[in-house]
PDB file of N, CA and C in Angstrom:
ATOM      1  N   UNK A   1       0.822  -1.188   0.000  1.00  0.00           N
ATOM      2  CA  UNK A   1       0.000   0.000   0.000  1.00  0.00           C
ATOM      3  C   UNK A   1       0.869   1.256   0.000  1.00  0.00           C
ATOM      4  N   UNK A   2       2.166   1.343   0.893  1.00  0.00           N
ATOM      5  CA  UNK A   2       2.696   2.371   0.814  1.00  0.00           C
ATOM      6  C   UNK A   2       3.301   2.786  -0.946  1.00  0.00           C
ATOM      7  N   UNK A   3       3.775   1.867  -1.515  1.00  0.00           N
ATOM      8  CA  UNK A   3       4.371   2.110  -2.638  1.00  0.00           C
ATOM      9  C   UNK A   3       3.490   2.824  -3.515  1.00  0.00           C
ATOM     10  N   UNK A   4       2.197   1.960  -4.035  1.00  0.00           N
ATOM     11  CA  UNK A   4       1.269   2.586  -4.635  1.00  0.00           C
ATOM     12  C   UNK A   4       0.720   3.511  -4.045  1.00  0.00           C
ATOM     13  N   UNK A   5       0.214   3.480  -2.738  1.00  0.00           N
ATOM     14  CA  UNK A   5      -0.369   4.962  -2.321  1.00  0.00           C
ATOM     15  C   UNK A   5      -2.029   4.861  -3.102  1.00  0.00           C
ATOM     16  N   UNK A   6      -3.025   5.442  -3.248  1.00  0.00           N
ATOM     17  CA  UNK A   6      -4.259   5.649  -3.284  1.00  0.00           C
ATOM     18  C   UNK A   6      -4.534   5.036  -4.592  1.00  0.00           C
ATOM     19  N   UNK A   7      -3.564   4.572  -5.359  1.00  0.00           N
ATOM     20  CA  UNK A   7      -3.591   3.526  -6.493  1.00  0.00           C
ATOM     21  C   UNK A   7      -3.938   2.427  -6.613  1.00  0.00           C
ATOM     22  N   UNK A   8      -3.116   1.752  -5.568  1.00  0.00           N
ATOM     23  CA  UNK A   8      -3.534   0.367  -5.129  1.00  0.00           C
ATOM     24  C   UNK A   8      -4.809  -0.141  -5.108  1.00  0.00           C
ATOM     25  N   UNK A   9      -4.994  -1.749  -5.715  1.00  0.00           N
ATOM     26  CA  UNK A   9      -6.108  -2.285  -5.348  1.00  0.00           C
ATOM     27  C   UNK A   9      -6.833  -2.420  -4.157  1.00  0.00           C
ATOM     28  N   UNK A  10      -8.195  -2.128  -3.724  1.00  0.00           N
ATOM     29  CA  UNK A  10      -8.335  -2.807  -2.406  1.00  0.00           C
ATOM     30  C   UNK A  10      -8.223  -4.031  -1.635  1.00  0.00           C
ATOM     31  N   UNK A  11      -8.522  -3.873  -0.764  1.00  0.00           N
ATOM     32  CA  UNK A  11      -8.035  -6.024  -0.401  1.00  0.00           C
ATOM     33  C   UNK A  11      -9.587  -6.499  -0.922  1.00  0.00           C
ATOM     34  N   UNK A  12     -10.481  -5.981  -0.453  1.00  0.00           N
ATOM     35  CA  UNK A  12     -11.734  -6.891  -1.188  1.00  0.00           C
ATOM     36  C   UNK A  12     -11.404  -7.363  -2.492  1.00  0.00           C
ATOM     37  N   UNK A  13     -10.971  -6.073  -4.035  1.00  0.00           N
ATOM     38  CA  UNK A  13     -11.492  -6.547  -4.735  1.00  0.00           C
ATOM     39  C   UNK A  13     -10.025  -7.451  -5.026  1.00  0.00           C
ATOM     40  N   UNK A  14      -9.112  -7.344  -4.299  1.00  0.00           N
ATOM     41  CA  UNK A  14      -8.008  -8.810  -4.815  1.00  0.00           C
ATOM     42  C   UNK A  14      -8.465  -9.873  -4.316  1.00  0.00           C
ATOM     43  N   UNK A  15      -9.284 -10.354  -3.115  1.00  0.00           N
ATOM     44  CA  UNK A  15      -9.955 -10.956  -2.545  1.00  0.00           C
ATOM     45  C   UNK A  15     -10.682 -11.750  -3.820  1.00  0.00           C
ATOM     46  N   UNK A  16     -11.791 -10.902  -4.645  1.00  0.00           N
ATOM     47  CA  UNK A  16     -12.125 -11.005  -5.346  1.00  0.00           C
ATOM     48  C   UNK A  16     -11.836 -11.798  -6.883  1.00  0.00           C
ATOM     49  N   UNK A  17     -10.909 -11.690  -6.981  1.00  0.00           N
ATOM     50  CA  UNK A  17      -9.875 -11.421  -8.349  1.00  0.00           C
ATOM     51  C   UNK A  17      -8.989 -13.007  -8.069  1.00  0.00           C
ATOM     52  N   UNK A  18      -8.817 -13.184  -6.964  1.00  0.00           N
ATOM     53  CA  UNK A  18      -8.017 -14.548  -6.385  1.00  0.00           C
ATOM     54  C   UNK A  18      -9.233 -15.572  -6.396  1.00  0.00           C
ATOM     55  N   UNK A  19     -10.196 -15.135  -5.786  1.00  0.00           N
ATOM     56  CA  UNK A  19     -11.107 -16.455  -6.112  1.00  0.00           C
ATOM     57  C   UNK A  19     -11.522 -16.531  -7.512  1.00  0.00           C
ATOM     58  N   UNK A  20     -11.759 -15.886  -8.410  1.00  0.00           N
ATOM     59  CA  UNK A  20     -12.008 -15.981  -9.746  1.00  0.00           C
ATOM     60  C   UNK A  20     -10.932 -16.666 -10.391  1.00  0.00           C
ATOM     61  N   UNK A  21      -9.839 -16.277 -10.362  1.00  0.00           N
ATOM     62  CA  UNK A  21      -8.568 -17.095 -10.846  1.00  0.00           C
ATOM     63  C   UNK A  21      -8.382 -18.613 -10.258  1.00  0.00           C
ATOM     64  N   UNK A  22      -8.679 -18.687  -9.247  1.00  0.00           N
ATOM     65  CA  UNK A  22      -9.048 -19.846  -8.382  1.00  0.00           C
ATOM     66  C   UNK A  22     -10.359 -20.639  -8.847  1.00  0.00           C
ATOM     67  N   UNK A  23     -10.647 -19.775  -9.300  1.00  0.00           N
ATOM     68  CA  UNK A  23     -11.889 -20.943  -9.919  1.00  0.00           C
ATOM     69  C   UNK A  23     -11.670 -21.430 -11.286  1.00  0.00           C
ATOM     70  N   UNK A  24     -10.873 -21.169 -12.193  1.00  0.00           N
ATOM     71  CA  UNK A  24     -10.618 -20.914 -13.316  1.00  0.00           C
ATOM     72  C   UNK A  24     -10.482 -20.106 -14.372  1.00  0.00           C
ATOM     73  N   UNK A  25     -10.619 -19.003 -13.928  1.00  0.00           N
ATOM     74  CA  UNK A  25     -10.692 -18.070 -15.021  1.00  0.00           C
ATOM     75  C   UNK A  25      -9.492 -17.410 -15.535  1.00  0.00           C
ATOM     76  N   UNK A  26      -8.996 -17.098 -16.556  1.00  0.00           N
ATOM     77  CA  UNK A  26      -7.740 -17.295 -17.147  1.00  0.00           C
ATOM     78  C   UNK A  26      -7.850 -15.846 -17.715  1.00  0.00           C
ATOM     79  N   UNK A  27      -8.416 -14.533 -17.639  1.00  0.00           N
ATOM     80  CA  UNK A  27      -8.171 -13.422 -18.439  1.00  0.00           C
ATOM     81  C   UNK A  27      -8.993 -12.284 -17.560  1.00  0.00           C
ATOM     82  N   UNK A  28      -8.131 -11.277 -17.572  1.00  0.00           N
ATOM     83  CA  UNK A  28      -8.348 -10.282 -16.507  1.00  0.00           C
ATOM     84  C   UNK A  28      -9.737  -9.076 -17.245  1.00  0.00           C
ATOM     85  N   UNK A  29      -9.981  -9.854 -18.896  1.00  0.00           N
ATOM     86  CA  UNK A  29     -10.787  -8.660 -19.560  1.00  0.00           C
ATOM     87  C   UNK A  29     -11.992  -8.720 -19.084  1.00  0.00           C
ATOM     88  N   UNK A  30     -13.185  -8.118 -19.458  1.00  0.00           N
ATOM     89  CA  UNK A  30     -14.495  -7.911 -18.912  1.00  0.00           C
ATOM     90  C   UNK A  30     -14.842  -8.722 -19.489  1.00  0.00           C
ATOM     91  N   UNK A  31     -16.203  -9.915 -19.366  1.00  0.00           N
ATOM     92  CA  UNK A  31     -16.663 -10.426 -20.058  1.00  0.00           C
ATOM     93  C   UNK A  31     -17.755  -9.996 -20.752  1.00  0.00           C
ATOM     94  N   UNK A  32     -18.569 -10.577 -21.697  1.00  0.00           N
ATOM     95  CA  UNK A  32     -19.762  -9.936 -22.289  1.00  0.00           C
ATOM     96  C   UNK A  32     -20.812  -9.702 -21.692  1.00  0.00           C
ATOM     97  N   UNK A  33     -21.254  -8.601 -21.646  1.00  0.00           N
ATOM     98  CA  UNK A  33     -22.534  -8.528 -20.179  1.00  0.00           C
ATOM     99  C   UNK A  33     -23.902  -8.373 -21.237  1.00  0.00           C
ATOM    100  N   UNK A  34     -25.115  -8.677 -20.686  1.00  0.00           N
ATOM    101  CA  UNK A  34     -26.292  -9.257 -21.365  1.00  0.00           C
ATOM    102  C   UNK A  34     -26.962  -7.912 -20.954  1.00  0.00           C
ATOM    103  N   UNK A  35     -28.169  -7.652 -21.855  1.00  0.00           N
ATOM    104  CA  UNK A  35     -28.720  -6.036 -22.124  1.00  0.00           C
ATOM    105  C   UNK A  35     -28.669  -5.193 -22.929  1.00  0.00           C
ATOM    106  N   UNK A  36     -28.783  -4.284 -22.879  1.00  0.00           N
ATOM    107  CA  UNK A  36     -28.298  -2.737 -23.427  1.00  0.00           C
ATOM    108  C   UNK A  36     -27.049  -2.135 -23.748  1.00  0.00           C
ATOM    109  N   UNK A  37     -26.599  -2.475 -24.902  1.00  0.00           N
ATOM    110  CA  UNK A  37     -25.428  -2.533 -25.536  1.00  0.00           C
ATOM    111  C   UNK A  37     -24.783  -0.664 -24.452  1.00  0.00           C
ATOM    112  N   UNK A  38     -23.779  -0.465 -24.424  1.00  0.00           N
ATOM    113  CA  UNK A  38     -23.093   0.149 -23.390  1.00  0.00           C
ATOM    114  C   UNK A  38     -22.923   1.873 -24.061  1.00  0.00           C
ATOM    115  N   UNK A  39     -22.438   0.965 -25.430  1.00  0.00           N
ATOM    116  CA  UNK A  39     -22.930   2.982 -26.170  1.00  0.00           C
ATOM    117  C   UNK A  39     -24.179   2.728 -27.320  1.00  0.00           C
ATOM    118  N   UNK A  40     -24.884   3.372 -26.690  1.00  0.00           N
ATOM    119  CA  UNK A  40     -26.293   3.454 -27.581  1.00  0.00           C
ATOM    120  C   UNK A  40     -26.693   4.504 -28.597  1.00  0.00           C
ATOM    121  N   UNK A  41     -25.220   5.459 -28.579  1.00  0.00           N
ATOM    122  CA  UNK A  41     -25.069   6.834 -29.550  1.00  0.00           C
ATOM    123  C   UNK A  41     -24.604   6.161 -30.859  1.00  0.00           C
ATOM    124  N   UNK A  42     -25.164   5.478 -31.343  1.00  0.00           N
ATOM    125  CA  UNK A  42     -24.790   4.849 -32.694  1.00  0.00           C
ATOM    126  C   UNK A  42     -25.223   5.757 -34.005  1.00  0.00           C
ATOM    127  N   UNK A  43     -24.311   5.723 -34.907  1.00  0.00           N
ATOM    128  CA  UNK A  43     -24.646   6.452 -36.150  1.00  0.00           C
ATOM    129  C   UNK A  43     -26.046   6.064 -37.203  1.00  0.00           C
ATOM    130  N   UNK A  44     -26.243   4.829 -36.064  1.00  0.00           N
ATOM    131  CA  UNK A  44     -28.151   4.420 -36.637  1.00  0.00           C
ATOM    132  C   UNK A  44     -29.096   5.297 -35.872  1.00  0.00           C
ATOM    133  N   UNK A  45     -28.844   5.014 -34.296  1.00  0.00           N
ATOM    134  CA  UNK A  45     -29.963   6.123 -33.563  1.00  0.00           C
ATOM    135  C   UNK A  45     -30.031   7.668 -33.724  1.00  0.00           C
ATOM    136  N   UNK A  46     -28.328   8.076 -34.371  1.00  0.00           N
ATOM    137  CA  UNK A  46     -28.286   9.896 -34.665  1.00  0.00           C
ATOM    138  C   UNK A  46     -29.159   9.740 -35.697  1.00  0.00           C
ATOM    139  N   UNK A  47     -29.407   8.569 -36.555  1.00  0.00           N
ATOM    140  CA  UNK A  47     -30.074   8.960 -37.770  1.00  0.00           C
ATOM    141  C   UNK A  47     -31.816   8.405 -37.587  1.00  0.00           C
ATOM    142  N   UNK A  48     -31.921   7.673 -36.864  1.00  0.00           N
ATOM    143  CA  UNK A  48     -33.603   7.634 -36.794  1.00  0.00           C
ATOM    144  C   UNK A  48     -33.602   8.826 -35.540  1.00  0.00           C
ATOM    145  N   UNK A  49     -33.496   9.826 -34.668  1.00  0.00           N
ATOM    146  CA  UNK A  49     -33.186  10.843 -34.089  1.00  0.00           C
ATOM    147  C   UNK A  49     -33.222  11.794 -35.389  1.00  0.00           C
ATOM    148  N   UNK A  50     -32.770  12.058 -36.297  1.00  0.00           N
ATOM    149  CA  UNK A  50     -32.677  12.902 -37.183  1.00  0.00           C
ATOM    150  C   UNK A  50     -33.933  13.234 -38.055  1.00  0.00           C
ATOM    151  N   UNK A  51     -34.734  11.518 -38.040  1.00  0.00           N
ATOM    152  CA  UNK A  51     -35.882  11.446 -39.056  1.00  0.00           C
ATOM    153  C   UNK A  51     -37.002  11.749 -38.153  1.00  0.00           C
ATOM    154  N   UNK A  52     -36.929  10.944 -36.561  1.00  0.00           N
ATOM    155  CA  UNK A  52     -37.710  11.663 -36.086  1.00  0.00           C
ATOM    156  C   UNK A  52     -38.322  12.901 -36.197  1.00  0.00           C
ATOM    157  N   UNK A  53     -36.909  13.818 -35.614  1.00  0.00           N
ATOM    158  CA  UNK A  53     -36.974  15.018 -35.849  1.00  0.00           C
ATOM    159  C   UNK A  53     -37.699  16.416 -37.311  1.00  0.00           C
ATOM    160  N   UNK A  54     -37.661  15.561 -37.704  1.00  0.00           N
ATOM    161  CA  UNK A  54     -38.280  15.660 -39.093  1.00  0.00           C
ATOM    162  C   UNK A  54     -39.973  15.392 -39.459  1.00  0.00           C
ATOM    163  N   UNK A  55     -40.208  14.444 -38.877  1.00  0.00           N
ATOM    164  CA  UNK A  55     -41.278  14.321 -38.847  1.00  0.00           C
ATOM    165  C   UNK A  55     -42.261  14.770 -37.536  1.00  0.00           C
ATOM    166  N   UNK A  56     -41.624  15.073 -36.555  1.00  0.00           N
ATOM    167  CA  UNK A  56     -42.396  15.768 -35.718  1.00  0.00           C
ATOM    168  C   UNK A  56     -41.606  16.861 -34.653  1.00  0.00           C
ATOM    169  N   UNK A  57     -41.387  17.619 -35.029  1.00  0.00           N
ATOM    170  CA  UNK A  57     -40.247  18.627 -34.020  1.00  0.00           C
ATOM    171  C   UNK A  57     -40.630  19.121 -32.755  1.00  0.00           C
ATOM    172  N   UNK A  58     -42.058  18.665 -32.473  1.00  0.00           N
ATOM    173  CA  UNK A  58     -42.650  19.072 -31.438  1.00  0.00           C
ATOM    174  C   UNK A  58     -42.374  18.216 -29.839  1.00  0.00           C
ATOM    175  N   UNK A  59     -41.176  17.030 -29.962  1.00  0.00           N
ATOM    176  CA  UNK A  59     -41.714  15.945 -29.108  1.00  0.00           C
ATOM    177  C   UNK A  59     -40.185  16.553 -28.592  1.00  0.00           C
ATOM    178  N   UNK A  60     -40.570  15.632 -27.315  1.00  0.00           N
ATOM    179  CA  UNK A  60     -39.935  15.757 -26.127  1.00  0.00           C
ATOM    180  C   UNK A  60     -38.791  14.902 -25.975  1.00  0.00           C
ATOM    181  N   UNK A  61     -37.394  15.125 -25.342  1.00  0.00           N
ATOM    182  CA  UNK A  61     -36.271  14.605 -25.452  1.00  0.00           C
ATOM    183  C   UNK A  61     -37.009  12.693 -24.779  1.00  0.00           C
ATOM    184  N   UNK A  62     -37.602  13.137 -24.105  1.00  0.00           N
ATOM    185  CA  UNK A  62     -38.606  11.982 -23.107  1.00  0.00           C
ATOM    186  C   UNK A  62     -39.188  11.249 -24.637  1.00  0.00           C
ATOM    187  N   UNK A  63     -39.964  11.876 -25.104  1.00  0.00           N
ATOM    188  CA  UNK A  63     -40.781  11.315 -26.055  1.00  0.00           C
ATOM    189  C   UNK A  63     -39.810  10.333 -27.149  1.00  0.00           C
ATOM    190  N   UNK A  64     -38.769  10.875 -27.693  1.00  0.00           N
ATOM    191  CA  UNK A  64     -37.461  10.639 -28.322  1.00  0.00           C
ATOM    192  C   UNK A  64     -37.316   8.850 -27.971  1.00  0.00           C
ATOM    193  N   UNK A  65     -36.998   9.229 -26.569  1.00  0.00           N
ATOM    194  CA  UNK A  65     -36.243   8.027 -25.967  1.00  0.00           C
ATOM    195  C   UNK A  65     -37.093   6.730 -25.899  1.00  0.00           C
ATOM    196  N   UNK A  66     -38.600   6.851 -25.535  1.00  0.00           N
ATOM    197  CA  UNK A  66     -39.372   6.175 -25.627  1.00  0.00           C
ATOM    198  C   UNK A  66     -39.393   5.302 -27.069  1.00  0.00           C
ATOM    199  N   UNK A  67     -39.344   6.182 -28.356  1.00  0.00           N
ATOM    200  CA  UNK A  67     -39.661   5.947 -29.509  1.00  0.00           C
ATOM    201  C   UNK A  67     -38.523   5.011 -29.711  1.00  0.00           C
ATOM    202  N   UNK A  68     -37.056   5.378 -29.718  1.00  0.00           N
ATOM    203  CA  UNK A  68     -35.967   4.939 -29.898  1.00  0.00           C
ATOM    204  C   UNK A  68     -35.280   3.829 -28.757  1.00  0.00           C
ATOM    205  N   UNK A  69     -36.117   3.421 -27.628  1.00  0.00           N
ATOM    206  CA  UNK A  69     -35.733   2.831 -26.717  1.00  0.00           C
ATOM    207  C   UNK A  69     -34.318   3.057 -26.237  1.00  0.00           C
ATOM    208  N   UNK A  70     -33.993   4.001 -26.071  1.00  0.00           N
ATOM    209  CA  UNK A  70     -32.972   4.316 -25.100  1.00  0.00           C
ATOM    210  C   UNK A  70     -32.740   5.242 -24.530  1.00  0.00           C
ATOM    211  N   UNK A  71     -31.547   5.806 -23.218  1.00  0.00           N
ATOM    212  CA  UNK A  71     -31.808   6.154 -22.120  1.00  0.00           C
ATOM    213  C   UNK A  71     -32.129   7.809 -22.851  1.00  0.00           C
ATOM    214  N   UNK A  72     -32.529   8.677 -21.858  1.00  0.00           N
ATOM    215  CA  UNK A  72     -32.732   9.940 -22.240  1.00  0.00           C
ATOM    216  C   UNK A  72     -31.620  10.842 -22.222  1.00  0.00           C
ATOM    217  N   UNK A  73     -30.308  10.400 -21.506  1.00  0.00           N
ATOM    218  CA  UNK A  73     -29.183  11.209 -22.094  1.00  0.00           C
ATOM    219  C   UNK A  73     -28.272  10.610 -23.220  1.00  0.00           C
ATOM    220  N   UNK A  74     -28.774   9.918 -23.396  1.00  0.00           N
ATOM    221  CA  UNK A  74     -28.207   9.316 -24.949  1.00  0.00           C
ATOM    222  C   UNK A  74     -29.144  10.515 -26.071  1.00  0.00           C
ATOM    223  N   UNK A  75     -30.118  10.804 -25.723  1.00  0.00           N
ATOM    224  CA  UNK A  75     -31.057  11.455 -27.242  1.00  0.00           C
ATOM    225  C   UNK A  75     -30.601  13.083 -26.444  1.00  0.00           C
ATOM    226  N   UNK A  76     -30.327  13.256 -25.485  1.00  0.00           N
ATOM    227  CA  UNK A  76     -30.043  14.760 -25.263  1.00  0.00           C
ATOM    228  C   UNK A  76     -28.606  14.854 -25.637  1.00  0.00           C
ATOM    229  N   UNK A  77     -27.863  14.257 -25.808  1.00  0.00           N
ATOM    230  CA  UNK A  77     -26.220  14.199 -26.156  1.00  0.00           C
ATOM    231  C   UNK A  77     -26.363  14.329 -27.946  1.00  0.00           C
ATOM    232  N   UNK A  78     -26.665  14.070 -28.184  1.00  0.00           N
ATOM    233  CA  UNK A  78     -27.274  13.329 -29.690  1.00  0.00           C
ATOM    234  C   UNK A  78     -27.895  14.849 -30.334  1.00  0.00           C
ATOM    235  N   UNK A  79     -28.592  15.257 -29.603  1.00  0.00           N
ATOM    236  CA  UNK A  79     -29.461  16.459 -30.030  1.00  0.00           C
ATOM    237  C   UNK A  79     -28.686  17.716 -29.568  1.00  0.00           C
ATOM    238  N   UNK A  80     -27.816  17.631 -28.644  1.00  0.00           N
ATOM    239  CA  UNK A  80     -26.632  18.666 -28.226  1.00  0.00           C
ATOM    240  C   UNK A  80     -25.761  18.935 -29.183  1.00  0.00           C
ATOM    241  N   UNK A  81     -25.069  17.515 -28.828  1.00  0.00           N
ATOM    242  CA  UNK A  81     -23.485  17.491 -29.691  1.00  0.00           C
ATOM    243  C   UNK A  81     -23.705  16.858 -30.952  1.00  0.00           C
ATOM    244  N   UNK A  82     -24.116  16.561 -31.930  1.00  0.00           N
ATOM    245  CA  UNK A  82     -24.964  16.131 -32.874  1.00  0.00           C
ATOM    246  C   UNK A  82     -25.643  17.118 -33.951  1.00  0.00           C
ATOM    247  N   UNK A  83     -26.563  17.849 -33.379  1.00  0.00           N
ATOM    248  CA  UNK A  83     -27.407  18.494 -34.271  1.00  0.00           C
ATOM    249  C   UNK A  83     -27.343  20.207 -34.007  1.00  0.00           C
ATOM    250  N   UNK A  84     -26.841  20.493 -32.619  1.00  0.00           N
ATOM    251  CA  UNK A  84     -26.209  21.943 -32.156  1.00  0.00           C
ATOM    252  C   UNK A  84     -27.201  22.052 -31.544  1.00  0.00           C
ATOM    253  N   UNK A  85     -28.344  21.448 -31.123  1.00  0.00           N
ATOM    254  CA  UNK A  85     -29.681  22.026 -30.193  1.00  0.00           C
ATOM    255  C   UNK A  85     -29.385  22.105 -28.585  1.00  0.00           C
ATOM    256  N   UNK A  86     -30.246  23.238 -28.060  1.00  0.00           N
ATOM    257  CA  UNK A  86     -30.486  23.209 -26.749  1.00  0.00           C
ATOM    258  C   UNK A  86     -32.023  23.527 -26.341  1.00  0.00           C
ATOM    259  N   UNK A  87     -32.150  23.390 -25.317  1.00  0.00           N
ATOM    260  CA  UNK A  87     -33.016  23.102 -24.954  1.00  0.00           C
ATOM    261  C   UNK A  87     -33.858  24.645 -24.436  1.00  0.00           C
ATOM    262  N   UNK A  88     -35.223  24.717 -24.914  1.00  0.00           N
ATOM    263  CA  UNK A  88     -35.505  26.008 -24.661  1.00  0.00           C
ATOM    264  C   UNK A  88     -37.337  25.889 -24.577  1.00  0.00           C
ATOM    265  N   UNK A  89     -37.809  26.115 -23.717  1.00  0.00           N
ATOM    266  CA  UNK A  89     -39.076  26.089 -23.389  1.00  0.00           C
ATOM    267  C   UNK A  89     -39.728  24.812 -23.359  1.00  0.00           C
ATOM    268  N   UNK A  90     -38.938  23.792 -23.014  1.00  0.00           N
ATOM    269  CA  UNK A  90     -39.063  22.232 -22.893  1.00  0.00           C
ATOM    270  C   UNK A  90     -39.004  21.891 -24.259  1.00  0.00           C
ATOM    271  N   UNK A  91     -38.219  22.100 -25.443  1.00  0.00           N
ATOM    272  CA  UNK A  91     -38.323  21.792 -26.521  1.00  0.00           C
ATOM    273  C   UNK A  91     -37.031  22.000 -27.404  1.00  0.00           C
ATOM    274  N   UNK A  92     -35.892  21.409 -27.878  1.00  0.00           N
ATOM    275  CA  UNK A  92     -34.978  21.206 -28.435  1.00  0.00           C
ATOM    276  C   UNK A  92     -35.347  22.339 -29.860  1.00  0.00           C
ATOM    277  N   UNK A  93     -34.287  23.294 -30.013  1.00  0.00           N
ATOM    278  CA  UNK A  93     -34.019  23.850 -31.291  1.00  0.00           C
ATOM    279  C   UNK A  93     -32.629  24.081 -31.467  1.00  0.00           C
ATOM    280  N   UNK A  94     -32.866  24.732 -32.523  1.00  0.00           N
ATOM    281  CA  UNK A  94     -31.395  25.385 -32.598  1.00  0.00           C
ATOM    282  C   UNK A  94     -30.629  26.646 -32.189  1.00  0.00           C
ATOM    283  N   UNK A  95     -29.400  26.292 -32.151  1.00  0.00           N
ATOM    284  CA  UNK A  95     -29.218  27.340 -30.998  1.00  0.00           C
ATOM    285  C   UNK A  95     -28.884  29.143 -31.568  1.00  0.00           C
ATOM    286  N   UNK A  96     -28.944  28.831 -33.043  1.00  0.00           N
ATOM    287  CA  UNK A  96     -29.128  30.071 -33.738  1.00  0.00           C
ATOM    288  C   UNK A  96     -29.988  30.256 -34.799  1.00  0.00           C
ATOM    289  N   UNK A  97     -30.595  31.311 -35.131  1.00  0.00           N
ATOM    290  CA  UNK A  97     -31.286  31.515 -36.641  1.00  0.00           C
ATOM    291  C   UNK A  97     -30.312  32.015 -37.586  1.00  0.00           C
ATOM    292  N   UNK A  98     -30.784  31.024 -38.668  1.00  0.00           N
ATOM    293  CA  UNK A  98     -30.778  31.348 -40.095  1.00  0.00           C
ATOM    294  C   UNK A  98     -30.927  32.683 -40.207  1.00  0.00           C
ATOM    295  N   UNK A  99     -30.614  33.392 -41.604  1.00  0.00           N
ATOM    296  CA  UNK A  99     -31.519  34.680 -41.662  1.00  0.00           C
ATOM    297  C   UNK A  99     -32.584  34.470 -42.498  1.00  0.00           C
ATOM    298  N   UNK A 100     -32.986  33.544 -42.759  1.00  0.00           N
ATOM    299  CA  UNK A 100     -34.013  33.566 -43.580  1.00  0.00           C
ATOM    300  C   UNK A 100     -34.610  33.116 -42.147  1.00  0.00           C
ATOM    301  N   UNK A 101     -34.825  32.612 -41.379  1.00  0.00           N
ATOM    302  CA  UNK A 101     -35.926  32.606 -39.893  1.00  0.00           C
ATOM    303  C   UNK A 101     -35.736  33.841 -39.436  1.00  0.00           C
ATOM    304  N   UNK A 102     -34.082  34.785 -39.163  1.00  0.00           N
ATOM    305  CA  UNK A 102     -34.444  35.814 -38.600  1.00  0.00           C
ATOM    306  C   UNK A 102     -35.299  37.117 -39.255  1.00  0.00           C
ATOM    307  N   UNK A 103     -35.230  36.913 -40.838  1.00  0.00           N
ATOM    308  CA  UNK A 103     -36.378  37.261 -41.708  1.00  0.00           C
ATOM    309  C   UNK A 103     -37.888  37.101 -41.482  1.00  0.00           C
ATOM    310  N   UNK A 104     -37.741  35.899 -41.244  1.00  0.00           N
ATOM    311  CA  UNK A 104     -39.217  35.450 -41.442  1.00  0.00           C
ATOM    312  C   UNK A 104     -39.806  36.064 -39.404  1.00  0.00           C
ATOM    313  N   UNK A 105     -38.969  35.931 -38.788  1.00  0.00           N
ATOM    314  CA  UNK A 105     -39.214  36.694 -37.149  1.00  0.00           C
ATOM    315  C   UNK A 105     -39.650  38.484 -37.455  1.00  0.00           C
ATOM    316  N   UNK A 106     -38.785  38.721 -38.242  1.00  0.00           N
ATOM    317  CA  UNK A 106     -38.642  40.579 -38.346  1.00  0.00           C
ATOM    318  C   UNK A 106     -40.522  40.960 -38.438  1.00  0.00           C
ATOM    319  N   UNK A 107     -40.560  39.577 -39.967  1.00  0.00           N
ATOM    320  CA  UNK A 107     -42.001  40.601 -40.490  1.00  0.00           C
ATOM    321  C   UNK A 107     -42.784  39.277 -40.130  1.00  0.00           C
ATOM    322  N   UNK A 108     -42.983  38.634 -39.209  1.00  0.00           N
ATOM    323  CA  UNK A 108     -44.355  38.126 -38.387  1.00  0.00           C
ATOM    324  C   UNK A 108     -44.900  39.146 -37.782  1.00  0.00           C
ATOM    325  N   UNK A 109     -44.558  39.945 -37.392  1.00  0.00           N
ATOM    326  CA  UNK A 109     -45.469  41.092 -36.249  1.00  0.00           C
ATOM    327  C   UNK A 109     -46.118  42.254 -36.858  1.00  0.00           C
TER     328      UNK A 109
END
């Protein structure tokens, strides 16, 4: 402990790590864990996220996730760093106008 200092393993998880090797296990990597694949920001979900978006711009980062089955900071990351949106009156846009929107803002009124 002194050598490593706050590095070091704990004794549990060598504890740990000795009975596994002790039981047979021969490789220190992670094994395959069952579920929800671990990154769910795939260049398939930016793109049904994209079509969504397209077809209804009105829905909710919530609504998103439901549709696309996955977590809700996966579709807010996605719609952040992704598409440049933030979030503004419970509803994802963009975070600047065009001038043809800041046009079309001038002479609405």
């Amino acid at each position: 402990m002194q050598v490593y200092g706050d590095n070091a393993m704990k004794k549990t998880s060598v504890y740990k790590w000795v009975k596994r090797f002790s039981e047979g296990r021969e490789s220190v990597t992670d094994e395959e864990s069952s579920g929800r694949p671990a990154k769910s920001r795939t260049e398939e979900n930016i793109a049904k996220v994209c079509q969504i978006l397209r077809e209804n711009r009105r829905l909710t980062v919530r609504g998103i996730a439901e549709q696309l089955n996955v977590d809700r900071e996966t579709v807010r990351k996605i719609l952040t760093e992704n598409f440049d949106k933030r979030k503004m009156c419970a509803k994802m846009v963009p975070k600047e106008l065009t001038a043809e929107q800041k046009q079309r803002r001038v002479f609405s009124y």
